[in-house]
PDB file of N, CA and C in Angstrom:
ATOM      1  N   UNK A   1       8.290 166.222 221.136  1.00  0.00           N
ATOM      2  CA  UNK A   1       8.781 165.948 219.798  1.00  0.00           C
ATOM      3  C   UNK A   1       7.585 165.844 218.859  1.00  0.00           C
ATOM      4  N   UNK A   2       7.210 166.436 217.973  1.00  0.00           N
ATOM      5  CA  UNK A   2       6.298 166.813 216.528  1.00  0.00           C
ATOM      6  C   UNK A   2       7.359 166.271 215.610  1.00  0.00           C
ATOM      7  N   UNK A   3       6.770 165.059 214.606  1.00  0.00           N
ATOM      8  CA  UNK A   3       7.060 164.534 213.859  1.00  0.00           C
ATOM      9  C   UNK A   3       6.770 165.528 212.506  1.00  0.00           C
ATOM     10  N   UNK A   4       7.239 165.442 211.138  1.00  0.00           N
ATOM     11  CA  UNK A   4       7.368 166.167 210.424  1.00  0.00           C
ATOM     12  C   UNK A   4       7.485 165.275 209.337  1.00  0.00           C
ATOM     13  N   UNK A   5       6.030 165.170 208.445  1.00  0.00           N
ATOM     14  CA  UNK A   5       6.121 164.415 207.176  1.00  0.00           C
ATOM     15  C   UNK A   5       6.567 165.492 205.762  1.00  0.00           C
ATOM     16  N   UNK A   6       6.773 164.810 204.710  1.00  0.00           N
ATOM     17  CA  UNK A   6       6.851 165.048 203.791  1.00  0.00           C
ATOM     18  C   UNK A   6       6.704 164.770 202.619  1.00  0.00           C
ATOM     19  N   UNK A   7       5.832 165.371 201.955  1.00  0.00           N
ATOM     20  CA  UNK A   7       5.384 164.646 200.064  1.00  0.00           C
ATOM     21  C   UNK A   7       6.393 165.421 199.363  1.00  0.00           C
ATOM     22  N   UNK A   8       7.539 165.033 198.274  1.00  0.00           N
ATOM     23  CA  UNK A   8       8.349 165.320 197.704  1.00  0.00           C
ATOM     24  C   UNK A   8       7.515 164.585 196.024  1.00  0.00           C
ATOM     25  N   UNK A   9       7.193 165.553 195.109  1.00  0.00           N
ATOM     26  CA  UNK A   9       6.712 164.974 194.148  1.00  0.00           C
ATOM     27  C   UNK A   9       8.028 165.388 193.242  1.00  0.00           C
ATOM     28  N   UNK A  10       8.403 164.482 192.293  1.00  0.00           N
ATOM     29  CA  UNK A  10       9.194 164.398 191.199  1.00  0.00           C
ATOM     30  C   UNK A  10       9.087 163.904 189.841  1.00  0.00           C
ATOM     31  N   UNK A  11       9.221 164.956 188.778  1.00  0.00           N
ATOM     32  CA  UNK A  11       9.134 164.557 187.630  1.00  0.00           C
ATOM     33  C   UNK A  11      10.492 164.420 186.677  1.00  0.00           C
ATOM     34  N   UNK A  12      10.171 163.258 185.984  1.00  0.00           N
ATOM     35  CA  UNK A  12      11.170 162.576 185.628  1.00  0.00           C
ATOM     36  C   UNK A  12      11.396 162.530 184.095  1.00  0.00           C
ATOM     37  N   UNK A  13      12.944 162.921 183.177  1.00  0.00           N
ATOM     38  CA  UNK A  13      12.247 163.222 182.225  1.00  0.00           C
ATOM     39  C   UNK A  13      11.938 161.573 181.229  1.00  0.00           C
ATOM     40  N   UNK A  14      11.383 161.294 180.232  1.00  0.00           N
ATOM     41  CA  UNK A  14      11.237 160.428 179.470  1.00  0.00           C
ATOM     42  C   UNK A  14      12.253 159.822 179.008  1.00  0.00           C
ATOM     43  N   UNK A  15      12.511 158.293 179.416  1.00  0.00           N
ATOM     44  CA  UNK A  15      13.703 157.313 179.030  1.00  0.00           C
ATOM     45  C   UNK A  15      14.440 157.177 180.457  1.00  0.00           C
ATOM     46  N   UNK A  16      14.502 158.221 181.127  1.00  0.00           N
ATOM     47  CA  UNK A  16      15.735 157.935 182.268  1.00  0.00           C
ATOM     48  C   UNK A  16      14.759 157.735 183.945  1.00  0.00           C
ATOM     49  N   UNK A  17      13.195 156.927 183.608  1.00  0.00           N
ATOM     50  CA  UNK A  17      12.776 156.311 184.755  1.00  0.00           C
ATOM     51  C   UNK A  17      13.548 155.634 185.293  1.00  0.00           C
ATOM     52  N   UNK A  18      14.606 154.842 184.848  1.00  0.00           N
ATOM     53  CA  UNK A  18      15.245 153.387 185.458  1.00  0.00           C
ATOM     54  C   UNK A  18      16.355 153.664 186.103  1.00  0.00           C
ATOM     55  N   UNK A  19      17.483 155.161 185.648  1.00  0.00           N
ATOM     56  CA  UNK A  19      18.271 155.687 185.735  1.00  0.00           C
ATOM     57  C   UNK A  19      17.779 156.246 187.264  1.00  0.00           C
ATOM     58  N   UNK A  20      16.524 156.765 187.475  1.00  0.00           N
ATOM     59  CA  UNK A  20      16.758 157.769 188.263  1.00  0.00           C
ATOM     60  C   UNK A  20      16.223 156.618 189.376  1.00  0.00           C
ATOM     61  N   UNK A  21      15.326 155.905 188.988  1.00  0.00           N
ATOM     62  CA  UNK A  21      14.803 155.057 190.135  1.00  0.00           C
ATOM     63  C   UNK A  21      16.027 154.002 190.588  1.00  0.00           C
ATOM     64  N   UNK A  22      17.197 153.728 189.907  1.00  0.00           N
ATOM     65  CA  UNK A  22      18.682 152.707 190.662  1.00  0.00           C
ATOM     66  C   UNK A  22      19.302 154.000 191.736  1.00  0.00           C
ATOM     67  N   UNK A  23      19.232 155.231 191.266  1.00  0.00           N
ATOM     68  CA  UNK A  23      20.156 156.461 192.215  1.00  0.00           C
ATOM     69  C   UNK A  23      19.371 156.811 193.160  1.00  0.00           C
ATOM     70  N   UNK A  24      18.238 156.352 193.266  1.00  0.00           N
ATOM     71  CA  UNK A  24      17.193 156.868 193.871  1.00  0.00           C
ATOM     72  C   UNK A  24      17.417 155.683 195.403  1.00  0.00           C
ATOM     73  N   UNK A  25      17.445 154.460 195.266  1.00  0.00           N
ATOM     74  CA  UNK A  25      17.556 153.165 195.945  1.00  0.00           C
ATOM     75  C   UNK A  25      19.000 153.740 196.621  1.00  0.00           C
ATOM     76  N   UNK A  26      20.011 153.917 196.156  1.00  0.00           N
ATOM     77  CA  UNK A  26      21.099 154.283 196.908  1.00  0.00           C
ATOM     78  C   UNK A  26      21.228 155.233 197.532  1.00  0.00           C
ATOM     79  N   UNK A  27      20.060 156.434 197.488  1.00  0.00           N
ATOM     80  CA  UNK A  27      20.058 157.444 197.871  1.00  0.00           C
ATOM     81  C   UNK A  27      19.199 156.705 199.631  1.00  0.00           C
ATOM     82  N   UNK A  28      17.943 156.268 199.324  1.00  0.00           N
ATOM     83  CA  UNK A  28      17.098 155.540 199.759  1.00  0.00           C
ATOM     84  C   UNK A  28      18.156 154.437 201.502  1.00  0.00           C
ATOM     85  N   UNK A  29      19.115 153.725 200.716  1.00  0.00           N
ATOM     86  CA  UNK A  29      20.105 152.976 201.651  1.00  0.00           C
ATOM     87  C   UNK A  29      20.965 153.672 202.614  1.00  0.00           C
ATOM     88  N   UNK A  30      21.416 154.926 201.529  1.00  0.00           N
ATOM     89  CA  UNK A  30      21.981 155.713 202.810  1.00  0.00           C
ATOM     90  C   UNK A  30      21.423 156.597 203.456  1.00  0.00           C
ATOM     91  N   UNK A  31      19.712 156.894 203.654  1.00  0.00           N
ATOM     92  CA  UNK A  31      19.898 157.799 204.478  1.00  0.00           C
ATOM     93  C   UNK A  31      19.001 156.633 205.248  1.00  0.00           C
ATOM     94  N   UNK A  32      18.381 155.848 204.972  1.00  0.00           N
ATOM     95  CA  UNK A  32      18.046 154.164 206.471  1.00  0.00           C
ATOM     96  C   UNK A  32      19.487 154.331 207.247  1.00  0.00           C
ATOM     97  N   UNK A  33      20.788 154.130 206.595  1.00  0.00           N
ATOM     98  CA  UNK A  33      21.806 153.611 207.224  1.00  0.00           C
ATOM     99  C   UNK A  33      22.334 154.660 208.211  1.00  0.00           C
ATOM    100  N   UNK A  34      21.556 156.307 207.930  1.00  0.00           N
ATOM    101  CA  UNK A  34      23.049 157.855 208.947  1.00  0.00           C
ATOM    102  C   UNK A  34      22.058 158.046 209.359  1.00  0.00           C
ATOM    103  N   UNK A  35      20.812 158.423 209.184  1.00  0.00           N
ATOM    104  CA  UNK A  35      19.805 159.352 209.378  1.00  0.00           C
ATOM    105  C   UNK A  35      18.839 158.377 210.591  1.00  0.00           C
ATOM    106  N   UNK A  36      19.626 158.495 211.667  1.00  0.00           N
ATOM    107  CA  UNK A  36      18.471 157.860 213.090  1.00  0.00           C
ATOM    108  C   UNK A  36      17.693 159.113 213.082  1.00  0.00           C
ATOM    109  N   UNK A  37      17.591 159.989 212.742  1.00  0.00           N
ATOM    110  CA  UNK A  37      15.856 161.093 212.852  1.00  0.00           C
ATOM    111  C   UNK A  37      14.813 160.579 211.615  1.00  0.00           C
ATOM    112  N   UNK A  38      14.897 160.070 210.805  1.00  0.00           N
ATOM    113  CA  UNK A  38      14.554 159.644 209.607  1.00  0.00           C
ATOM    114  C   UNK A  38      13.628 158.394 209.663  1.00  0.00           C
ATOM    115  N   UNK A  39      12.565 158.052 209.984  1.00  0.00           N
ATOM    116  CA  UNK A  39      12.184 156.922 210.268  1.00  0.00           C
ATOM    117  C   UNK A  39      11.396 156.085 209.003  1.00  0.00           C
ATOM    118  N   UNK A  40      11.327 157.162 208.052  1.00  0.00           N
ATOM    119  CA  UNK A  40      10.321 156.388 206.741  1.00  0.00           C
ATOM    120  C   UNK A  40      11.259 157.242 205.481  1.00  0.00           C
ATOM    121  N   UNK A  41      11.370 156.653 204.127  1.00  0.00           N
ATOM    122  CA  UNK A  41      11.803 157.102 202.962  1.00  0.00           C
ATOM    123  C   UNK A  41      11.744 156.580 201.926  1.00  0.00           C
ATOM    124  N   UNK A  42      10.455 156.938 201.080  1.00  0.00           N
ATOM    125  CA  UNK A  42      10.491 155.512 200.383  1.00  0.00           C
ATOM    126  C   UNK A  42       9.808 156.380 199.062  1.00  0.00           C
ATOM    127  N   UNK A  43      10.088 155.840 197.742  1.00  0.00           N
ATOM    128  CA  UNK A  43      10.257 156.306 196.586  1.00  0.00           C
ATOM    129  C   UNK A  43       8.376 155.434 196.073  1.00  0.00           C
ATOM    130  N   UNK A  44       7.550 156.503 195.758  1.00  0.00           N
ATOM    131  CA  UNK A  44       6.506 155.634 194.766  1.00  0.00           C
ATOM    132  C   UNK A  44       6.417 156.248 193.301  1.00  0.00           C
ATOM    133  N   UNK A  45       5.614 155.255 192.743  1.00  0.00           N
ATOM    134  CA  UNK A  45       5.477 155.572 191.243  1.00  0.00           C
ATOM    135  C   UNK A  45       3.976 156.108 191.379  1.00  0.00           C
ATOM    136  N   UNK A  46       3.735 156.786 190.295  1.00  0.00           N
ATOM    137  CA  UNK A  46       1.969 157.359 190.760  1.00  0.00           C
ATOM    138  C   UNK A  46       1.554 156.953 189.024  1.00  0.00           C
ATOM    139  N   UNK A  47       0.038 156.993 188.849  1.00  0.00           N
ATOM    140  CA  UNK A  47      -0.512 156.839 187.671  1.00  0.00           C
ATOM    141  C   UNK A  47      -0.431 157.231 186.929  1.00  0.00           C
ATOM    142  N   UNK A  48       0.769 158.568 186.934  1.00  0.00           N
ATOM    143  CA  UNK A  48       1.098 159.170 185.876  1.00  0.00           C
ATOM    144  C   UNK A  48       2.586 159.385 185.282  1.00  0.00           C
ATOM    145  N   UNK A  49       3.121 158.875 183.743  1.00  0.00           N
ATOM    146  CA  UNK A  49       4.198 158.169 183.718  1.00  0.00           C
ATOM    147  C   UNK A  49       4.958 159.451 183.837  1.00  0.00           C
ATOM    148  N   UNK A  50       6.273 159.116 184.349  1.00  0.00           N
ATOM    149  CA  UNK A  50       7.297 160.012 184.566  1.00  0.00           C
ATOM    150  C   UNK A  50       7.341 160.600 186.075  1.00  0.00           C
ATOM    151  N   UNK A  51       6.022 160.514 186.866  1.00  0.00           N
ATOM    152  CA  UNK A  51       5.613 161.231 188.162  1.00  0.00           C
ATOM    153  C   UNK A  51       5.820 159.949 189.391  1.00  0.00           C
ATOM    154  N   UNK A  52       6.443 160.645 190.488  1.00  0.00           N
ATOM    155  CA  UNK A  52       7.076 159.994 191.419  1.00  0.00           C
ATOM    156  C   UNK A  52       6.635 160.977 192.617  1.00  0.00           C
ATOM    157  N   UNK A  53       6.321 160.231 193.748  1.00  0.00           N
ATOM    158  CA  UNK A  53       6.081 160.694 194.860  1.00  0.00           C
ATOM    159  C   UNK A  53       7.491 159.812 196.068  1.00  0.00           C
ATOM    160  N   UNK A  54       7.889 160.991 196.946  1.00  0.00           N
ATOM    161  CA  UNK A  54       8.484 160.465 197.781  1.00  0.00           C
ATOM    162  C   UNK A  54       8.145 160.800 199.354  1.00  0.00           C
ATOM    163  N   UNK A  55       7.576 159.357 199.866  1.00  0.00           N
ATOM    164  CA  UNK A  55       6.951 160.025 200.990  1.00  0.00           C
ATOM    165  C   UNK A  55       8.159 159.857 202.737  1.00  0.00           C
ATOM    166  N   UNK A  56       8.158 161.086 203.426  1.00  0.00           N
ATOM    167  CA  UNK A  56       9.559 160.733 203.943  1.00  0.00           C
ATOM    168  C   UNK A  56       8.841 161.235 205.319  1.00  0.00           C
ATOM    169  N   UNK A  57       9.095 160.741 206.667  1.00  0.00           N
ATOM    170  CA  UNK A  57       8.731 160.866 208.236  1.00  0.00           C
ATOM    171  C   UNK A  57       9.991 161.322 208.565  1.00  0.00           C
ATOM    172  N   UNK A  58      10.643 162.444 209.471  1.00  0.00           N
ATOM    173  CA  UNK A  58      11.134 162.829 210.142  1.00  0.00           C
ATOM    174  C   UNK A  58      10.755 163.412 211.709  1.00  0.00           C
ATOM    175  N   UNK A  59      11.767 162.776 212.672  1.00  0.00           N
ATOM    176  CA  UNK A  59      11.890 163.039 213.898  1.00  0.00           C
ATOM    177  C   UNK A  59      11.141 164.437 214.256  1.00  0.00           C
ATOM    178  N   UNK A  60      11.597 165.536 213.815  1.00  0.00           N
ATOM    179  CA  UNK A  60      12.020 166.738 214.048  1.00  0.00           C
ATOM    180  C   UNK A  60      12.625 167.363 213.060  1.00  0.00           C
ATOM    181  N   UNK A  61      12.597 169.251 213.669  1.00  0.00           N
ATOM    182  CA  UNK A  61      12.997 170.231 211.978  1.00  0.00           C
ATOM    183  C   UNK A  61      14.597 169.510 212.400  1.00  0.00           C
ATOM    184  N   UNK A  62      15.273 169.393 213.504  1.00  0.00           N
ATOM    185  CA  UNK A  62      16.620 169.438 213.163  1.00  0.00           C
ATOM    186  C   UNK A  62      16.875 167.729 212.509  1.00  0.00           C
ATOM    187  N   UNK A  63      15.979 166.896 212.418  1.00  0.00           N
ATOM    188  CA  UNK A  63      16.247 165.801 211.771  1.00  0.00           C
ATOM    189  C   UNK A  63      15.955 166.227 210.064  1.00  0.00           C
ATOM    190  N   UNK A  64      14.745 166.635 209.740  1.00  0.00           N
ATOM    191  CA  UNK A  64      15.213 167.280 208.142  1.00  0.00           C
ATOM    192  C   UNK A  64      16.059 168.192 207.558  1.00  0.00           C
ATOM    193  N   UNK A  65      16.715 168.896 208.823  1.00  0.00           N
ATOM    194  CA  UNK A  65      17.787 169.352 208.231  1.00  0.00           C
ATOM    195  C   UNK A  65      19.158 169.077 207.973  1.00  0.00           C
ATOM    196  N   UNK A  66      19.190 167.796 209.039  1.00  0.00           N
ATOM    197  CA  UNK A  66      20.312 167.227 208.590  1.00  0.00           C
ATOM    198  C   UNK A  66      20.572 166.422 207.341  1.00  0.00           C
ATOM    199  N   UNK A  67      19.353 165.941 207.122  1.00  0.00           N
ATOM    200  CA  UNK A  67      18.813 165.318 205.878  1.00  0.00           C
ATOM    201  C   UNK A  67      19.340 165.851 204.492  1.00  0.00           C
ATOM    202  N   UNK A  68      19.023 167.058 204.582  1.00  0.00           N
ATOM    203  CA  UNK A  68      19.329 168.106 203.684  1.00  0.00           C
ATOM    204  C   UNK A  68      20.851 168.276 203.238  1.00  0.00           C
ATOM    205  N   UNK A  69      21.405 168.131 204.718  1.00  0.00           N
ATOM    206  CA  UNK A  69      22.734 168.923 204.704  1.00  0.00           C
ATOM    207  C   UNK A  69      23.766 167.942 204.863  1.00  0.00           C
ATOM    208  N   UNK A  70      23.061 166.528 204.774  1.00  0.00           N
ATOM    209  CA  UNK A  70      24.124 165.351 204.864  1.00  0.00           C
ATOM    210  C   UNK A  70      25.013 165.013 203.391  1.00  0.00           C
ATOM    211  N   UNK A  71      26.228 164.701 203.582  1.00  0.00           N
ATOM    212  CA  UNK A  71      27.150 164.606 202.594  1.00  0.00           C
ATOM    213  C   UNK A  71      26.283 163.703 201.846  1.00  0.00           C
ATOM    214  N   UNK A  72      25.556 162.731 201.548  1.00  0.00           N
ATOM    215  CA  UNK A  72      24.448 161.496 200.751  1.00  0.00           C
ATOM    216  C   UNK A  72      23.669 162.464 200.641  1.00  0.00           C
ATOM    217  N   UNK A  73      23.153 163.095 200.760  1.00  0.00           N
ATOM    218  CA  UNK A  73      21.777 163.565 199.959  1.00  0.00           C
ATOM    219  C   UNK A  73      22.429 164.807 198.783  1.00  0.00           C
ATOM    220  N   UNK A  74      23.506 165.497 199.509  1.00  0.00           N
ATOM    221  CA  UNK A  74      24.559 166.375 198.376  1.00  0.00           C
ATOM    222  C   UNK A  74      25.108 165.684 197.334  1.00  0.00           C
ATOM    223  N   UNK A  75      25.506 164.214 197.449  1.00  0.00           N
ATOM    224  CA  UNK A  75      26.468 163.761 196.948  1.00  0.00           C
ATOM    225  C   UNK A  75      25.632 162.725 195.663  1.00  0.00           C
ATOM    226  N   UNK A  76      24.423 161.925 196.533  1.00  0.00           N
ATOM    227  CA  UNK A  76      24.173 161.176 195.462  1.00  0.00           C
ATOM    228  C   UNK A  76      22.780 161.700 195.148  1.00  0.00           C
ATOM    229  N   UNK A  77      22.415 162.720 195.894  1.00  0.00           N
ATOM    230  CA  UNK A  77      21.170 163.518 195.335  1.00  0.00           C
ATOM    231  C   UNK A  77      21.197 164.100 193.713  1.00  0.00           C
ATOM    232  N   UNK A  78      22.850 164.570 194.332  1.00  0.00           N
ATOM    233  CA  UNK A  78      22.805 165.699 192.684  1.00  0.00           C
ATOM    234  C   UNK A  78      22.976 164.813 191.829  1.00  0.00           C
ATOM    235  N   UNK A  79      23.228 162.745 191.517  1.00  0.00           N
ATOM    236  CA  UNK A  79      22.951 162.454 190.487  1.00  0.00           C
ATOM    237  C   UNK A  79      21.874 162.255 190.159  1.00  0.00           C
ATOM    238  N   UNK A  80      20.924 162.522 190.792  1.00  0.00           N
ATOM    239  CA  UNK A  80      19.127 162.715 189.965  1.00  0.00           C
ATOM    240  C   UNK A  80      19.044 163.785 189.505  1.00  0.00           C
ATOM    241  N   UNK A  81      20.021 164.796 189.642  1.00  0.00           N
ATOM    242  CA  UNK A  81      19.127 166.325 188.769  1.00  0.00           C
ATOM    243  C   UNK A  81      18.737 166.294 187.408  1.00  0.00           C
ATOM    244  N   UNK A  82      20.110 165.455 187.063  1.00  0.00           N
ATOM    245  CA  UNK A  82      20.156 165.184 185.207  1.00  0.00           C
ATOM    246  C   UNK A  82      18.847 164.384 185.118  1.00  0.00           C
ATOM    247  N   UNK A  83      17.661 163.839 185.735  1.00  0.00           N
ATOM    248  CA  UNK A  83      16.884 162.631 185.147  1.00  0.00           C
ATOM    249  C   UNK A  83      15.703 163.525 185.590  1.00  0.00           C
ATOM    250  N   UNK A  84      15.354 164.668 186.545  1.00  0.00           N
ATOM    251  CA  UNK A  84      14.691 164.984 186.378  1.00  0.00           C
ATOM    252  C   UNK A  84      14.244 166.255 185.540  1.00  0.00           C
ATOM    253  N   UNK A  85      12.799 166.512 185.526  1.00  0.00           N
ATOM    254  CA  UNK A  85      12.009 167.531 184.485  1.00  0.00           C
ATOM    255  C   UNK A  85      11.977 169.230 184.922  1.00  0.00           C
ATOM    256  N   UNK A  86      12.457 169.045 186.251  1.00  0.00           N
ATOM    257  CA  UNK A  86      11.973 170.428 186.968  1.00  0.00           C
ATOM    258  C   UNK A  86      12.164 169.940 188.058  1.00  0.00           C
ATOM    259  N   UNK A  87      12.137 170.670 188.968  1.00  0.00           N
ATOM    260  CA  UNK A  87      12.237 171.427 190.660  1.00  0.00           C
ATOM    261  C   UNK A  87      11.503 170.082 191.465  1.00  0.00           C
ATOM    262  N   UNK A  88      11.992 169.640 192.109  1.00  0.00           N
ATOM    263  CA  UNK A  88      11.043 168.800 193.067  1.00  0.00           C
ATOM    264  C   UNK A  88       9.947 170.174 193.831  1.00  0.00           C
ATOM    265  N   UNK A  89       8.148 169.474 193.775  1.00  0.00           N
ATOM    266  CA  UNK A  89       7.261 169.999 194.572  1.00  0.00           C
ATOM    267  C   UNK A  89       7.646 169.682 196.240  1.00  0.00           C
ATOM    268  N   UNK A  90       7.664 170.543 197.165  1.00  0.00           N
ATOM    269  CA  UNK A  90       7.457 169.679 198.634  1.00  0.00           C
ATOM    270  C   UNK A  90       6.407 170.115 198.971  1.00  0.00           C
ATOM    271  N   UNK A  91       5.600 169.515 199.822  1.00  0.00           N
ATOM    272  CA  UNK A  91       4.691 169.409 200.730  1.00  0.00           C
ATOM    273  C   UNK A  91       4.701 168.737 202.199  1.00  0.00           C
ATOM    274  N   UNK A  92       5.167 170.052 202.771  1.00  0.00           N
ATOM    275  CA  UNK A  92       5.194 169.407 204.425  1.00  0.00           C
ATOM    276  C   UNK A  92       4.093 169.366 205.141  1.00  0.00           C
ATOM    277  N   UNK A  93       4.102 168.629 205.956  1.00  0.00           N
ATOM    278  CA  UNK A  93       3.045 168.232 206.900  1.00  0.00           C
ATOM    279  C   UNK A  93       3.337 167.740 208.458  1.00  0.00           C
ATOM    280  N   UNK A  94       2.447 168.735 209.350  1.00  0.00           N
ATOM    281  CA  UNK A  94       3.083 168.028 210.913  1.00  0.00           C
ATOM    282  C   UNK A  94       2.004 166.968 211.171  1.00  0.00           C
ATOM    283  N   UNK A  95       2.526 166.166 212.202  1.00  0.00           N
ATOM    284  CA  UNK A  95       1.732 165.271 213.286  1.00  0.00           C
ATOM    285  C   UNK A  95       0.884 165.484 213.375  1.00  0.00           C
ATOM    286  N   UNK A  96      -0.685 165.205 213.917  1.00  0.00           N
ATOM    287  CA  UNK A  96      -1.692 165.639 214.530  1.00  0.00           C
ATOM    288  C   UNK A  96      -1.270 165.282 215.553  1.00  0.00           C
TER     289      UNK A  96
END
């Protein structure tokens, strides 16, 4: 088993930080609560306003893909689209 990190950078547009960071926490609860491949998920703020890093540990590819394809990440994912600026960046990364 090769663990499988991920940097998810997100920009957010101006006024709706607070908006996206409450949908973000519920997004955050349910995938701790379905996602046993999922072992880390956690939302940061970076030094630059509006910019958000999300740094996330997965099991395995078939644990990020369920991730992906779970009814919570469809469901309360798509209420962040409206708050953000553009496309989430990813940056994957394996185990050493």
């Amino acid at each position: 088993m090769s663990a499988i990190g991920i940097i998810a950078t997100l920009r957010v547009q101006p006024g709706k930080e607070g908006e996206f960071e409450a949908v973000f926490a519920e997004l955050a609860a349910a995938v701790h609560a379905n996602e046993p491949g999922n072992s880390y998920y956690r939302l940061f703020r970076t030094d630059d306003a509006g910019v958000y890093k999300v740094m996330e540990c997965y099991d395995d590819a078939a644990a990020v893909e369920a991730h992906g394809a779970s009814d919570h990440f469809r469901t309360i994912g798509a209420r962040l689209g409206p708050c953000l600026a553009g496309a989430p960046e990813l940056e994957k990364l394996a185990a050493a």
